[in-house]
PDB file of N, CA and C in Angstrom:
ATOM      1  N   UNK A   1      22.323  10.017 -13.034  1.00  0.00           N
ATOM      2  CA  UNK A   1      23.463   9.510 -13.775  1.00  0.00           C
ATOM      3  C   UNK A   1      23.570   8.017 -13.524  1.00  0.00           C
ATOM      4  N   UNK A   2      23.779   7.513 -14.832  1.00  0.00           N
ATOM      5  CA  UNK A   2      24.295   6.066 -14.519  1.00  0.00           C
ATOM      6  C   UNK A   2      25.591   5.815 -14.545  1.00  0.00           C
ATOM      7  N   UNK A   3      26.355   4.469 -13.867  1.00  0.00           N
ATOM      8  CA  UNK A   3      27.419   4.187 -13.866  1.00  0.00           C
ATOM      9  C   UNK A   3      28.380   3.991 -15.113  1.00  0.00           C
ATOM     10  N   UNK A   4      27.454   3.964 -16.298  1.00  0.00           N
ATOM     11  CA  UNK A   4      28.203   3.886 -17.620  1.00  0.00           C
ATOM     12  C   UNK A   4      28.134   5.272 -18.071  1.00  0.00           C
ATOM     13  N   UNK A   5      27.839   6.371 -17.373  1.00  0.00           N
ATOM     14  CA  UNK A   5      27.900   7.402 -17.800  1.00  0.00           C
ATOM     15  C   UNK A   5      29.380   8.541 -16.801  1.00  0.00           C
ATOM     16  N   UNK A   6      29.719   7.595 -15.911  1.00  0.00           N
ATOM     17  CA  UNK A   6      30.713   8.527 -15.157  1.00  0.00           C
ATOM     18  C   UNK A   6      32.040   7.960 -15.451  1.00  0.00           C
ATOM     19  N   UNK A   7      33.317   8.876 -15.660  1.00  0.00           N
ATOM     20  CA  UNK A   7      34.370   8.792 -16.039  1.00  0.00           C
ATOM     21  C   UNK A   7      35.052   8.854 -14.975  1.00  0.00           C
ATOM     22  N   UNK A   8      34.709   8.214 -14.022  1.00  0.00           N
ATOM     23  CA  UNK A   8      35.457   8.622 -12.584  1.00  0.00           C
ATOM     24  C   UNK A   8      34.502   7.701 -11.409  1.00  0.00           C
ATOM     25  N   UNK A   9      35.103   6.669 -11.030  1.00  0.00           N
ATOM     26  CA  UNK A   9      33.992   6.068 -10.294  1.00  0.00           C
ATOM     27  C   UNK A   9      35.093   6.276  -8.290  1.00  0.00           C
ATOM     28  N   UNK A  10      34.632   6.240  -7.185  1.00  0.00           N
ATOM     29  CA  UNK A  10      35.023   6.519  -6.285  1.00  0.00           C
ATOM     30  C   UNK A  10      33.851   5.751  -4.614  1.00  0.00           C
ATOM     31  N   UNK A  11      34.973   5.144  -4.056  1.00  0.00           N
ATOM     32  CA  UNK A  11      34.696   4.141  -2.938  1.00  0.00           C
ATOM     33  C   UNK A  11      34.508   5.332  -1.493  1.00  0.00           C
ATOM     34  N   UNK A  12      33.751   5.590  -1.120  1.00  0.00           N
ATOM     35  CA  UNK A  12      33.805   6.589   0.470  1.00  0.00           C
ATOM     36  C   UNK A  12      33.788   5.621   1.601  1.00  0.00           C
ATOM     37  N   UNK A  13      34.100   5.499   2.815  1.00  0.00           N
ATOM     38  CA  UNK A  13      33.720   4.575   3.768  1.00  0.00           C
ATOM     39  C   UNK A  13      33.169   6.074   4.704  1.00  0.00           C
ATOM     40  N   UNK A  14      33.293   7.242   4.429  1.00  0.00           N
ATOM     41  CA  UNK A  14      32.930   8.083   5.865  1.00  0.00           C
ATOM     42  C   UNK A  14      31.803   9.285   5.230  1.00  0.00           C
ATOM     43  N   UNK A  15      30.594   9.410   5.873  1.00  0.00           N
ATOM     44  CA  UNK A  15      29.675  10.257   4.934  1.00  0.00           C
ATOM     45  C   UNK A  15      30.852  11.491   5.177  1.00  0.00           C
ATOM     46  N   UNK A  16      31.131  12.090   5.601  1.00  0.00           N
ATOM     47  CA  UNK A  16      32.121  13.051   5.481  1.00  0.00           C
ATOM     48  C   UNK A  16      32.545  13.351   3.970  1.00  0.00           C
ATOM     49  N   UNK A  17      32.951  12.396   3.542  1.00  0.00           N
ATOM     50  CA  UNK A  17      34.088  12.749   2.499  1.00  0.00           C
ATOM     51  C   UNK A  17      33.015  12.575   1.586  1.00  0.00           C
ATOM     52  N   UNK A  18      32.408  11.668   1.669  1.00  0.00           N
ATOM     53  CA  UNK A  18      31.059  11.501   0.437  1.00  0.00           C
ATOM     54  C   UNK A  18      30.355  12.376  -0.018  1.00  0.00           C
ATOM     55  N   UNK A  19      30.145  13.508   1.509  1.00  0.00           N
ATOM     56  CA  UNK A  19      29.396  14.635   1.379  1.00  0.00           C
ATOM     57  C   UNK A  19      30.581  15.639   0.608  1.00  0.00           C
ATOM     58  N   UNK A  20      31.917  15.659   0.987  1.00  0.00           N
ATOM     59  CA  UNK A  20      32.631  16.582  -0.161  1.00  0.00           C
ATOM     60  C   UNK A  20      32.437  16.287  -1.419  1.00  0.00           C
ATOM     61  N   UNK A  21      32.906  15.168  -1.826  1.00  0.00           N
ATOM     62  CA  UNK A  21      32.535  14.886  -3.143  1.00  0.00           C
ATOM     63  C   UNK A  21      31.126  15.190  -3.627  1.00  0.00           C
ATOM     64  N   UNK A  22      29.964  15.435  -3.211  1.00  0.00           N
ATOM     65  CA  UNK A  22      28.945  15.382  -3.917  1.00  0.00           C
ATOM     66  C   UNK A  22      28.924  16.931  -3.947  1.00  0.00           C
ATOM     67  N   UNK A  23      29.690  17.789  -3.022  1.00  0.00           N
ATOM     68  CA  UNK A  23      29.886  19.003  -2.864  1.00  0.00           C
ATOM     69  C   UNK A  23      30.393  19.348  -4.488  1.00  0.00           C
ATOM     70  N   UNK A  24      31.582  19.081  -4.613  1.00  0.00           N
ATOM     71  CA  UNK A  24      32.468  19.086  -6.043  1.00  0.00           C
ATOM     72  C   UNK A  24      31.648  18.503  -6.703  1.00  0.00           C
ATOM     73  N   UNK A  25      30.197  18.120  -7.128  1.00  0.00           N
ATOM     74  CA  UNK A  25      29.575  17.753  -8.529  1.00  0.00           C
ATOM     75  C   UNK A  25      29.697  16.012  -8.855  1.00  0.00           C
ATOM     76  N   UNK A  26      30.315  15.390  -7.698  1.00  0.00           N
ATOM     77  CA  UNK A  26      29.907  14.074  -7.868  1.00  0.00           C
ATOM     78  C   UNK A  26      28.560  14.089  -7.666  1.00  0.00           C
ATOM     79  N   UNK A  27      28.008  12.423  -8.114  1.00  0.00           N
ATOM     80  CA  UNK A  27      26.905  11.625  -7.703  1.00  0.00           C
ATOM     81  C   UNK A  27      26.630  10.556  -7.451  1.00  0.00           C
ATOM     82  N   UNK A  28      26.220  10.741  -6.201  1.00  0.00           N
ATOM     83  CA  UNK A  28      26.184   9.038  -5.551  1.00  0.00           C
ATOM     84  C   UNK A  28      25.139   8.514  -6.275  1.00  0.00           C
ATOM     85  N   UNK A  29      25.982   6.974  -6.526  1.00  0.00           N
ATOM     86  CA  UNK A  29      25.406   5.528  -7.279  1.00  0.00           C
ATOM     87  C   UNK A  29      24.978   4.996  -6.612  1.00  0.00           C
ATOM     88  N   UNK A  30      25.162   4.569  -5.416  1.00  0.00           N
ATOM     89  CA  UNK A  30      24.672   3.043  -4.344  1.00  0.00           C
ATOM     90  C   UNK A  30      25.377   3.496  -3.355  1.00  0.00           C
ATOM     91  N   UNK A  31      24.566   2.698  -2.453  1.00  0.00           N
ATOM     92  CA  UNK A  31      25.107   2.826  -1.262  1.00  0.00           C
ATOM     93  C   UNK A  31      25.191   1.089  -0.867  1.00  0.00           C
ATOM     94  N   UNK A  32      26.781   0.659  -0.296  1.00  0.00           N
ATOM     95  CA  UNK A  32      26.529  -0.667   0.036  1.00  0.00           C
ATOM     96  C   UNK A  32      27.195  -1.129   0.877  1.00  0.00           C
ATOM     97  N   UNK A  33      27.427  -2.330   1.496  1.00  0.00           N
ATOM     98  CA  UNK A  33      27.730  -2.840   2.775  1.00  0.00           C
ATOM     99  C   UNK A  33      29.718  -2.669   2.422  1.00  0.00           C
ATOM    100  N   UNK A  34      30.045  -2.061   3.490  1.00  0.00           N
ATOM    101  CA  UNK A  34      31.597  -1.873   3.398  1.00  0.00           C
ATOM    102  C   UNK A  34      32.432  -2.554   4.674  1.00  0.00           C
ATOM    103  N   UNK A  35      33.320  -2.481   4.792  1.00  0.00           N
ATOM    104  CA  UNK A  35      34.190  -2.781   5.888  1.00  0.00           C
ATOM    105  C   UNK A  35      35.402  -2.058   6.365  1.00  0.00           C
ATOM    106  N   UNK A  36      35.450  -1.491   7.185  1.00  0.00           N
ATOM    107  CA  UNK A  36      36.332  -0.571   7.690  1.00  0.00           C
ATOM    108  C   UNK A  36      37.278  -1.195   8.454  1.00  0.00           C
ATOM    109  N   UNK A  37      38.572  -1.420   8.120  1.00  0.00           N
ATOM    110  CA  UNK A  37      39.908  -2.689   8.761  1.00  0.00           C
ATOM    111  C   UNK A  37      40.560  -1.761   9.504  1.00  0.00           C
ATOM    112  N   UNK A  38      40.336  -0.416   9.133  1.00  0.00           N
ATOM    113  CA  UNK A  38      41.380   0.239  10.460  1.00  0.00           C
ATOM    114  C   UNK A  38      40.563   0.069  11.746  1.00  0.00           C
ATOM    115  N   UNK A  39      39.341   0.396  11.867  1.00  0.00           N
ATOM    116  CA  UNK A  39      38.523   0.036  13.066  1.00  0.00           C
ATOM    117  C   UNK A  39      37.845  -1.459  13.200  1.00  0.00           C
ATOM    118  N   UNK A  40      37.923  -2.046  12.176  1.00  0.00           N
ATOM    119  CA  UNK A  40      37.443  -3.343  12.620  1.00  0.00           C
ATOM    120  C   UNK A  40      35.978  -3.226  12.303  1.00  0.00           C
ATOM    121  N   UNK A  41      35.270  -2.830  11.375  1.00  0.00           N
ATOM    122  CA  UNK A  41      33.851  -2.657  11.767  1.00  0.00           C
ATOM    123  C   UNK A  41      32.749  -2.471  10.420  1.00  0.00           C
ATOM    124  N   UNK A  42      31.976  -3.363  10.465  1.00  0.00           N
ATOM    125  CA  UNK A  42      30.869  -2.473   9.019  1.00  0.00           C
ATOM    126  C   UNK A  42      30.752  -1.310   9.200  1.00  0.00           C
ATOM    127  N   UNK A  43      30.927  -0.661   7.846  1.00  0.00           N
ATOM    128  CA  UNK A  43      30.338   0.577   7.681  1.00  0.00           C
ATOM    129  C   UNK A  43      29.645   0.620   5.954  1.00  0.00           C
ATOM    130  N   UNK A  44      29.180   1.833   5.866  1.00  0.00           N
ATOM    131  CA  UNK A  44      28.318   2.437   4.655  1.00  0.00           C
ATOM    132  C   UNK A  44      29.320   2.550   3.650  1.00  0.00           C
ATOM    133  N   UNK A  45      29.356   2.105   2.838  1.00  0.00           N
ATOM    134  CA  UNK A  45      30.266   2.510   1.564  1.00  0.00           C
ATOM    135  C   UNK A  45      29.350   3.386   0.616  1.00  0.00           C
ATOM    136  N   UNK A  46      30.005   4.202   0.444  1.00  0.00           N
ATOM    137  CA  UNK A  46      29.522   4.970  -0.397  1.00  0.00           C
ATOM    138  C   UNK A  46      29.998   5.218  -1.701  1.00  0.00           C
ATOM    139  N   UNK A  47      29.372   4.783  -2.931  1.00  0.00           N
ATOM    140  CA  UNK A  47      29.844   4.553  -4.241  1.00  0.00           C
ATOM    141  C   UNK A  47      29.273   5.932  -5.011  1.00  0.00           C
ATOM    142  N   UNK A  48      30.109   6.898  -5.607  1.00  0.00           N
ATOM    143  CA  UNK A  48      30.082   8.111  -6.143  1.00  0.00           C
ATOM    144  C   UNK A  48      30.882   8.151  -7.268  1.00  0.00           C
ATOM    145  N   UNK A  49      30.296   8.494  -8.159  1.00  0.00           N
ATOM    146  CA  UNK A  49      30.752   9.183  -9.621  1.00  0.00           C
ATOM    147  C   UNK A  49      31.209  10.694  -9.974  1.00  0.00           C
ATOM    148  N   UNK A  50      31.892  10.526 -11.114  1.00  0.00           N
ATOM    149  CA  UNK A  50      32.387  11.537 -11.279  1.00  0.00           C
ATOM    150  C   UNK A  50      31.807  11.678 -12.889  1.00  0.00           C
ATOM    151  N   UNK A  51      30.539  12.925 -13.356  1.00  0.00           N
ATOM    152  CA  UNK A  51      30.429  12.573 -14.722  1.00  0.00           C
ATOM    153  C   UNK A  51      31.188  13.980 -14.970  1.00  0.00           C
ATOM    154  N   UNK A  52      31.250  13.510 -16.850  1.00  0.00           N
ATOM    155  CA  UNK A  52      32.414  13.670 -17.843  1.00  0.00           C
ATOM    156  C   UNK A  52      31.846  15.359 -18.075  1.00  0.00           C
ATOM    157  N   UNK A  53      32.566  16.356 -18.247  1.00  0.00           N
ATOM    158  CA  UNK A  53      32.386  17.663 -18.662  1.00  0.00           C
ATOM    159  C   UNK A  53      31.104  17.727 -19.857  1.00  0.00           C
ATOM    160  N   UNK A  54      30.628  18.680 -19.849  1.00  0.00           N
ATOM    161  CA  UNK A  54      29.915  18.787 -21.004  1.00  0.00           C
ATOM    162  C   UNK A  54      30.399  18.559 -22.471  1.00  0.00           C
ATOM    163  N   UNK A  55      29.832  18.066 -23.251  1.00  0.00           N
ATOM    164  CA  UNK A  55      30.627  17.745 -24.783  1.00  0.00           C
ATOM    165  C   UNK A  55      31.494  16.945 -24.784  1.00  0.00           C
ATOM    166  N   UNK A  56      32.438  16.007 -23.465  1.00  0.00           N
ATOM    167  CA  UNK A  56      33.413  15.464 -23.559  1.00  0.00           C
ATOM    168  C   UNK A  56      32.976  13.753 -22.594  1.00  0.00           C
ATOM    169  N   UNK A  57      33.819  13.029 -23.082  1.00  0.00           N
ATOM    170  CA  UNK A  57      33.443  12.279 -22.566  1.00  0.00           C
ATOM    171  C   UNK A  57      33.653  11.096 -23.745  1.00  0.00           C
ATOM    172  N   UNK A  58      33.419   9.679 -23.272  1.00  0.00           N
ATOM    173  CA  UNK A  58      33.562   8.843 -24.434  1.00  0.00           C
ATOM    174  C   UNK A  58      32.125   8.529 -25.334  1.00  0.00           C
ATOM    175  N   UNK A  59      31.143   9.233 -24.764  1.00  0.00           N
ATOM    176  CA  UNK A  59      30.093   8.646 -25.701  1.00  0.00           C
ATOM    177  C   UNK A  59      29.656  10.421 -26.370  1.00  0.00           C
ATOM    178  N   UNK A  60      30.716  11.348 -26.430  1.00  0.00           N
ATOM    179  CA  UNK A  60      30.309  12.539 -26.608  1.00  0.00           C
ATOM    180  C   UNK A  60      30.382  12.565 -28.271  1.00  0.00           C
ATOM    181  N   UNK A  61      29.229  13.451 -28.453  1.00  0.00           N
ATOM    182  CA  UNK A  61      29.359  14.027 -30.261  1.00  0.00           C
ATOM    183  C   UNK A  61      30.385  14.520 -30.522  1.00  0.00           C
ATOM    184  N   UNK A  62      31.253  13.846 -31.589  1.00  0.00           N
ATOM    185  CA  UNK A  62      32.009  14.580 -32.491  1.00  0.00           C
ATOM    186  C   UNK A  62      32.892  15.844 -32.685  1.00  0.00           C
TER     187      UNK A  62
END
């Protein structure tokens, strides 16, 4: 999936939650340099999509 194809775009800082979401039918886009301010610290951002139901969506047929 590409990023012009998901109707739902979503920021993770913890593989934890990244891994739920991909659980629920997201798909991770990139992975890129993040910053975590409650701990003070780089971390992995994890950039995950959400694509559009079958038939629906904004580039869907008719």
């Amino acid at each position: 999936m590409q990023i012009t194809e998901a109707v739902e775009v979503s920021e993770e800082l913890s593989a934890t939650q990244a891994n739920r979401r991909l659980a629920e039918g997201w798909t991770l886009l990139a992975v890129v340099p993040g910053y975590d301010h409650l701990n003070a610290q780089a971390v992995a951002c994890y950039v995950l999509g959400r694509p559009a139901e079958k038939g629906k969506g904004f580039f869907a047929a008719g």
